[in-house]
Structure formats: structure tokens, C-alpha cells
Protein backbone atom coordinates (compact mmCIF):
# COMPACT_ATOMS: atom_id res chain seq x y z
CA UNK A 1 0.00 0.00 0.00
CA UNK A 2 1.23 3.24 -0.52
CA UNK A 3 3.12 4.72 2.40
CA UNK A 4 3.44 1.32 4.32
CA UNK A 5 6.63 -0.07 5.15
CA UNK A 6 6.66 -3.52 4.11
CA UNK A 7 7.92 -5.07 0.70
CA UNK A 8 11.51 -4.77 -0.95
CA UNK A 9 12.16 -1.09 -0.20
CA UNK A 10 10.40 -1.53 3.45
CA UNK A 11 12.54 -4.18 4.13
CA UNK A 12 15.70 -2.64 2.61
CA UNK A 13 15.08 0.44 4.73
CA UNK A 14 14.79 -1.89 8.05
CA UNK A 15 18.01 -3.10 7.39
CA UNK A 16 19.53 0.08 6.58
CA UNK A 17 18.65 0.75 10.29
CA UNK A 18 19.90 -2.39 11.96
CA UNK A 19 23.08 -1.66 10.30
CA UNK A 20 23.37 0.96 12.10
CA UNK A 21 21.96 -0.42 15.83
CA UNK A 22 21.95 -3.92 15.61
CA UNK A 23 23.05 -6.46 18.64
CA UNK A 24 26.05 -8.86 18.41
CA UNK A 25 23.62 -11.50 17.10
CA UNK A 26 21.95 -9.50 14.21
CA UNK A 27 25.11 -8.13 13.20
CA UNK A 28 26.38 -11.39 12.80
CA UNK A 29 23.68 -11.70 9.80
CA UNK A 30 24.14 -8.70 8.75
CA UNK A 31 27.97 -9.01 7.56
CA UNK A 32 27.35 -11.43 5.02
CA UNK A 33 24.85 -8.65 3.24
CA UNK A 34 25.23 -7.97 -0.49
CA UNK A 35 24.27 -4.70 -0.08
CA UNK A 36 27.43 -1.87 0.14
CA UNK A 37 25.30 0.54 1.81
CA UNK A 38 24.45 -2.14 4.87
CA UNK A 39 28.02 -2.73 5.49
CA UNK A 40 28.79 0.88 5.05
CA UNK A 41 26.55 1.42 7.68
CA UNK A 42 27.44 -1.34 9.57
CA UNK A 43 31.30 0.54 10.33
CA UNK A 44 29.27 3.12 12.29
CA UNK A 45 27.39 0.53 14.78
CA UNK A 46 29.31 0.70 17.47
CA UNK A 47 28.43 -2.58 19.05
CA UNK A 48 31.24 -3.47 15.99
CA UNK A 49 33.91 -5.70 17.51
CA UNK A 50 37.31 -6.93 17.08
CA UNK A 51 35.83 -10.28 15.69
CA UNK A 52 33.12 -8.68 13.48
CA UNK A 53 35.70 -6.91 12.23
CA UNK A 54 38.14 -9.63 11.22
CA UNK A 55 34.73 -11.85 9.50
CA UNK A 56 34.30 -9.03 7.66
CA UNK A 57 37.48 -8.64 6.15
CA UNK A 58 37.50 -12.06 5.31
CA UNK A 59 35.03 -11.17 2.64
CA UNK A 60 37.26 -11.08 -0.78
CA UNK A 61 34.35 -8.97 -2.10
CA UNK A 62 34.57 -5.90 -0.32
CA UNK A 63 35.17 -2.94 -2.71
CA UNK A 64 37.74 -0.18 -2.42
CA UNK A 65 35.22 2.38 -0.77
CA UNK A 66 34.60 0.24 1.76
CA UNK A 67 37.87 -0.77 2.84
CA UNK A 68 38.41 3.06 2.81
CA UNK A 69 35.79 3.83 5.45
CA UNK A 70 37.31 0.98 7.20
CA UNK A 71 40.68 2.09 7.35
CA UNK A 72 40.07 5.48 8.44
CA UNK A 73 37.65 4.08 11.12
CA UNK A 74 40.13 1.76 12.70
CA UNK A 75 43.73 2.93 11.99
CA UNK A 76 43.91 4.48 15.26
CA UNK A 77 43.38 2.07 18.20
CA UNK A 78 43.02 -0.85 15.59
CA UNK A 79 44.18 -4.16 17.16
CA UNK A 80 47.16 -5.68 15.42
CA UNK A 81 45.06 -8.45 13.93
CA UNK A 82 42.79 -5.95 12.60
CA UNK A 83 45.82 -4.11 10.74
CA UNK A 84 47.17 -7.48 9.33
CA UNK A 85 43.62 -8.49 7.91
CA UNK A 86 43.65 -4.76 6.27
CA UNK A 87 46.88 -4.88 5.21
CA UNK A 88 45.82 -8.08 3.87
CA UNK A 89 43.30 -7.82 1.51
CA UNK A 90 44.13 -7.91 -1.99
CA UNK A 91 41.08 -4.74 -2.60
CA UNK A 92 42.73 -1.90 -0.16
CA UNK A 93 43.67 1.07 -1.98
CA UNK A 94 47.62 0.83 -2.85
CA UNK A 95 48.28 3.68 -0.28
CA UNK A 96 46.58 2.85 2.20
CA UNK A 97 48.33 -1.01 2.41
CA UNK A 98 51.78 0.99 1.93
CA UNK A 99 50.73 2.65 5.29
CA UNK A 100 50.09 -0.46 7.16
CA UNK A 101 53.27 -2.58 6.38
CA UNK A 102 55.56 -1.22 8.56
CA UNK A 103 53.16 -2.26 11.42
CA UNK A 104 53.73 -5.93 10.42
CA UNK A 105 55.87 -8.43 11.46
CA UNK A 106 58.32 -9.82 9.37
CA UNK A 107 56.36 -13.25 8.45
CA UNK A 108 53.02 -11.06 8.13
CA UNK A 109 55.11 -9.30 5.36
CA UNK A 110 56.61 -12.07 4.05
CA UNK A 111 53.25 -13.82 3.46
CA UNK A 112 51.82 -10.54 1.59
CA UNK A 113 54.82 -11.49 -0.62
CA UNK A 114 53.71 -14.72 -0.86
CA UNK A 115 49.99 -14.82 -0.92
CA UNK A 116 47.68 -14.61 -4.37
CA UNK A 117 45.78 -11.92 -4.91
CA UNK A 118 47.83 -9.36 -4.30
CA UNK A 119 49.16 -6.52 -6.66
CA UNK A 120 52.84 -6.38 -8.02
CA UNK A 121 53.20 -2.66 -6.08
CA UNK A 122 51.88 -4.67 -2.56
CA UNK A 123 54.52 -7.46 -2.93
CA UNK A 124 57.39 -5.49 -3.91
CA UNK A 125 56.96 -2.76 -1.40
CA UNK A 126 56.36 -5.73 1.15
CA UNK A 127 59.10 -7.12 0.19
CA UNK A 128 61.50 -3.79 0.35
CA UNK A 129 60.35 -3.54 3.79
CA UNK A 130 61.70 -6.72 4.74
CA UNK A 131 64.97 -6.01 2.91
CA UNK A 132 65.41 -2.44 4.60
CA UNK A 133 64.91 -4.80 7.93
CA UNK A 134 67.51 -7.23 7.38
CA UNK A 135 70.34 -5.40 9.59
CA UNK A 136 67.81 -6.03 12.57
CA UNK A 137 66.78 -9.36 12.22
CA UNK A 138 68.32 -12.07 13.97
CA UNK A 139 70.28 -14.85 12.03
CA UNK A 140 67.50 -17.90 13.22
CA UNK A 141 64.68 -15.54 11.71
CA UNK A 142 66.88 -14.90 8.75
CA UNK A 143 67.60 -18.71 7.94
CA UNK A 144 63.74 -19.40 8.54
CA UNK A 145 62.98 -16.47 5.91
CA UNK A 146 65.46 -17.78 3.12
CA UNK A 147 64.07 -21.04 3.17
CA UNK A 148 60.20 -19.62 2.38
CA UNK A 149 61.17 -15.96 0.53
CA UNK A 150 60.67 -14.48 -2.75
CA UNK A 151 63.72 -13.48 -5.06
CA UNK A 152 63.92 -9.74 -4.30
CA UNK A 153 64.63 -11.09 -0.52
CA UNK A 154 66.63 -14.00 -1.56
CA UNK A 155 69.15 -11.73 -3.79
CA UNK A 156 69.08 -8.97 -0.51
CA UNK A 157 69.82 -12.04 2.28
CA UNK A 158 72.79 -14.03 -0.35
CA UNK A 159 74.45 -10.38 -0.75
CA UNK A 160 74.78 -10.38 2.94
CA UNK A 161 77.28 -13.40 2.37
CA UNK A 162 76.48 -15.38 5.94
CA UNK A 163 77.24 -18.63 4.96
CA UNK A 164 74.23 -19.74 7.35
CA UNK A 165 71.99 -17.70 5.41
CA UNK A 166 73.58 -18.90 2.20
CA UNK A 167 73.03 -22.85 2.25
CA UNK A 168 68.94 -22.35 3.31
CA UNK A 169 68.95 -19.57 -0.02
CA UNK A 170 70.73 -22.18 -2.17
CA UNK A 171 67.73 -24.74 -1.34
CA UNK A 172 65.19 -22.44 -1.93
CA UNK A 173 63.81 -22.54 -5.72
CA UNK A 174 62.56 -18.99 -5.78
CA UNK A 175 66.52 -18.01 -5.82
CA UNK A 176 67.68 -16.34 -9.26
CA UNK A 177 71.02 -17.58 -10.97
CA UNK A 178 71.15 -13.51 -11.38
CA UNK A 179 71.50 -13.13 -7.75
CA UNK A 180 74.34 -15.21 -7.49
CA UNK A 181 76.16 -13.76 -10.18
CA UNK A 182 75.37 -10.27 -8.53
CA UNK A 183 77.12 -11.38 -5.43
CA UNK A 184 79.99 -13.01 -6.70
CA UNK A 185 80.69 -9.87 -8.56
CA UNK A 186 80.29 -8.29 -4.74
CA UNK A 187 83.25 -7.72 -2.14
CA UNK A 188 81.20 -10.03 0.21
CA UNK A 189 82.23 -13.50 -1.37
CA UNK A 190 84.36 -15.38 0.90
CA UNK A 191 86.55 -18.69 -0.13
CA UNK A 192 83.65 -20.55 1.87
CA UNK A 193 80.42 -18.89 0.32
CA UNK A 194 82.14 -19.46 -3.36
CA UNK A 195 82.80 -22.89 -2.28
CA UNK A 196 78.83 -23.72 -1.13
CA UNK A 197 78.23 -22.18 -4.16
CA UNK A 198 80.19 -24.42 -6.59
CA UNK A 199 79.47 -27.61 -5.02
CA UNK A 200 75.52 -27.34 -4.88
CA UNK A 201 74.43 -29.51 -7.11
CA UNK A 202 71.49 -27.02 -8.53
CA UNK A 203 74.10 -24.50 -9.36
CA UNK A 204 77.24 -26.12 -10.17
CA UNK A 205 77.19 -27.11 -13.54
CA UNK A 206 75.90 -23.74 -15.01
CA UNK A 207 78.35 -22.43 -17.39
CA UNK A 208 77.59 -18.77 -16.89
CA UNK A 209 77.66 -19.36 -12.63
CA UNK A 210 80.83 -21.58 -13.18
CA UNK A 211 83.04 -18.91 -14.79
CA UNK A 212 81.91 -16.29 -12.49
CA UNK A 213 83.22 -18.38 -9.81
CA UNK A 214 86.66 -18.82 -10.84
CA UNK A 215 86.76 -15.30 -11.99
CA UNK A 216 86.59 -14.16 -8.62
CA UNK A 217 90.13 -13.84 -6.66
CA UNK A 218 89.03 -15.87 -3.52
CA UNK A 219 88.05 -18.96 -5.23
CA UNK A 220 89.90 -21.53 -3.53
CA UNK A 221 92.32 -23.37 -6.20
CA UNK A 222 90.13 -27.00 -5.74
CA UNK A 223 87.57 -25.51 -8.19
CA UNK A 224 90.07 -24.75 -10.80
CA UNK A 225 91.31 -28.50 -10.64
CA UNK A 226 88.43 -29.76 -10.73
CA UNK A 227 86.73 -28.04 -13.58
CA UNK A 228 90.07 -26.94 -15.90
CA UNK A 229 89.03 -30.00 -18.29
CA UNK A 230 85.46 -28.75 -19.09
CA UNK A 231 86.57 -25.28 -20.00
CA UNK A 232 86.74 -24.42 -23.42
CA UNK A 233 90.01 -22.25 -24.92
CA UNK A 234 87.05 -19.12 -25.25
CA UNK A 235 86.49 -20.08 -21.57
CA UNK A 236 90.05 -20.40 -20.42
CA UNK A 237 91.26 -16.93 -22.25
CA UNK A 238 88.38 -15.04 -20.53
CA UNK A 239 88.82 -16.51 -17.10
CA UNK A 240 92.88 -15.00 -17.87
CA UNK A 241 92.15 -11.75 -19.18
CA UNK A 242 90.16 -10.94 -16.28
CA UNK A 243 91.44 -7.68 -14.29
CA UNK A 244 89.57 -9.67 -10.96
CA UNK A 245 92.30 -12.27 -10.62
CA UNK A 246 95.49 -10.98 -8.96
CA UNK A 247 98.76 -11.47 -10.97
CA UNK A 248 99.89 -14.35 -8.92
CA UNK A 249 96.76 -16.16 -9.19
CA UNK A 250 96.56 -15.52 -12.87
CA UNK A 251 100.31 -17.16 -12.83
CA UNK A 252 99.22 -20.33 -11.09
CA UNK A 253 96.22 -20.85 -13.65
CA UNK A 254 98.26 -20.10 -17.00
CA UNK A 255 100.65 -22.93 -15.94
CA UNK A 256 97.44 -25.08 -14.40
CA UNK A 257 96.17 -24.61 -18.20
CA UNK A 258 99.63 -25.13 -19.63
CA UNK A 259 100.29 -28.41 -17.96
CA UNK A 260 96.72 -29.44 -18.58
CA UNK A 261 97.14 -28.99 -21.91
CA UNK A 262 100.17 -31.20 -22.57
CA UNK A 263 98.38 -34.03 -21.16
């Protein structure tokens, strides 16, 4: 009838107002609503918990107004799981997750990293605040992150040049043959980092990796034995030309390739 209540729009109006008064039970019901405008108005109910919170960012369908009116709700005074499950969702406007990350904890970041869903610019700057942490975090946490983390992190934690740190990012099958060649190019290569390098079995037989290692002056002299008969004379005239190997090392491998080849 006209001017009566019930029906669609009745009923759409009655919800409209429980939104925005409703008890922990009825709110509840009410997060799971289609309708934008009931969860809008469901931010301003303050009977709005922790835990209705967190359901409701569970929802992958919440759009970017809504995660707005959500963020500047809650920032301040937000729990911490409420700023993870933000941070989280793969629909919060790119500035507004760039805010939040550095109020994560490093495996909160890592999994933003890791997690579909997310946008390029959410995992890299993830990511780069993970990297910019590295100084900080101890060497357990570190080995624990190399074994689960993405490239960007892997290349960051190998140019470090722990050896600890090293053997878990050799395992790990995110890690880049660029990375490696980026830190054996590095001052931070040691005799015993070059030498988990070469005998990994993943890496050691690439030619690129190979070279790079016995370019570089603190390769121990086992690795030159033991490949000099699988290097090519392109190979071997490179390896001497290069202004990385001291003159007395490039001494000891002329006559190493000498005597090889009079054999």
C-alpha cells in the first residue's frame, strides 16, 4: 500500500537501520549482506567488535570504498590483527596497504609477498620492507625467511654473504642464478660462500655461474682443478684476461692450463 513499510524497499530500509543499531547476534547476519550501503553502515554501529571486524574482512568482495571507510575508522586504536587483515586484503587502496606494512611483522610481510591476490606494487613494497629490515633481524629468523622468501629477498639475504643464510637460499627454488652472479661480482664472497656455491648440485654445472666463480680472486684453487678439463680455450682466455684475478693467481692458472694442456 502506498506509504506502508513492508515489501523490498520496506525491508531494505529496516536493514539500513539495523546496520546501524543492531546487537552482536543481528550483526552477525548482517555481515554477510550484499548490499554496500548495509556494510557501510554497519562501520558506524558501534556494538562493531574486534571479531566482526576480522569476519568481515574475510570477505574477498569488499570494494575499495569500503575498505576506505574501514581504514580510516580503525587505523587508530586498531588491534594488530585488525591491521594485518587490512593490510591483507588484496582490494585496499595501494596507499593505504603501503601505510600499514611497517606495522607488520616480518612473516606477516613475508606472506603478503607470498599470498595470491595481491598486486605487483603490494609485494614489492612488502618485500623492500623486509629487505630495509635485514640489519635487525636475527640470524634464526633470517635462515627461517630464506628457506620460504621471494627473489627480491633471496638476492638482498645471499648479498649479505652469511654462509648460514647462504646454504637455506641455495635450497630455496625462488633463488635467481642472477643473484648469485650479482654477489659473486660483490666484495662479500668469501673462499667458503664461493665454495657452497660451486658444489651445490642445482648450481654447479651452469656455465655462466661456473666462470663467475673462478673469476673471482678468492676462489679456492680445488675448483680450478676440478673443472680446468670442461673449459673451453674461449672459456680459459676469458677466465685469464680478467682484471679480478690478482697477478699471482693468474700465474698459477696459466701454468694449471699449460700443464693441462700437454696431457
Amino acid at each position: 500500500m502506498p506509504g506502508g513499510t513492508g515489501g523490498p524497499v520496506g525491508d531494505q530500509a529496516q536493514k539500513l537501520i539495523d546496520a546501524l543499531r543492531a546487537d552482536d547476534e543481528r550483526l552477525w547476519h548482517l555481515l554477510q549482506d550484499s548490499d554496500r550501503q548495509v556494510l557501510l553502515n554497519l562501520l558506524k554501529n558501534p556494538a562493531l567488535n574486534e571479531e566482526h571486524l576480522l569476519a568481515l574482512l574475510r570477505r574477498r568482495d569488499l570494494d575499495e570504498e569500503i575498505l576506505k571507510k574501514l581504514y580510516q575508522a580503525r587505523r587508530e586504536g586498531a588491534s594488530h590483527r585488525v591491521l594485518v587483515a587490512m593490510a591483507r586484503h588484496p582490494n585496499l587502496p595501494a596507499p593505504m596497504a603501503l601505510a600499514l606494512l611497517p606495522h607488520l611483522y616480518l612473516f606477516e610481510l613475508l606472506d603478503i609477498c607470498l599470498l595470491p591476490g595481491h598486486t605487483s606494487d603490494q609485494r614489492i613494497a612488502a618485500e623492500r620492507q623486509i629487505v630495509k629490515r635485514l640489519p635487525e633481524i636475527p640470524l634464526g629468523q633470517k635462515i627461517t625467511l630464506a628457506r620460504r622468501a621471494t627473489p627480491g629477498i633471496l638476492a638482498a639475504l645471499v648479498g649479505e654473504g652469511r654462509a648460514q643464510t647462504l646454504a637455506a637460499c641455495l635450497d630455496n627454488p625462488h633463488l635467481k642464478e642472477a643473484a648469485l652472479l650479482q654477489f659473486l661480482r660483490g666484495a662479500n664472497a668469501s673462499a667458503d660462500t664461493i665454495s657452497m656455491i660451486a658444489r651445490h648440485p642445482r648450481w654447479q654445472n651452469r656455465p655462466q655461474l661456473r666462470l663467475a666463480i673462478l673469476k673471482h680472486p678468492r676462489t679456492p684453487m680445488v675448483w680450478y682443478l676440478a673443472w680446468k678439463r670442461q673449459l673451453n680455450r674461449a672459456q680459459i682466455s676469458e677466465l685469464l684476461a680478467s682484471r679480478r684475478l690478482p697477478a699471482s693467481r693468474r700465474r698459477q692458472l696459466q701454468e694449471l692450463f699449460r700443464s693441462g694442456s700437454r696431457r
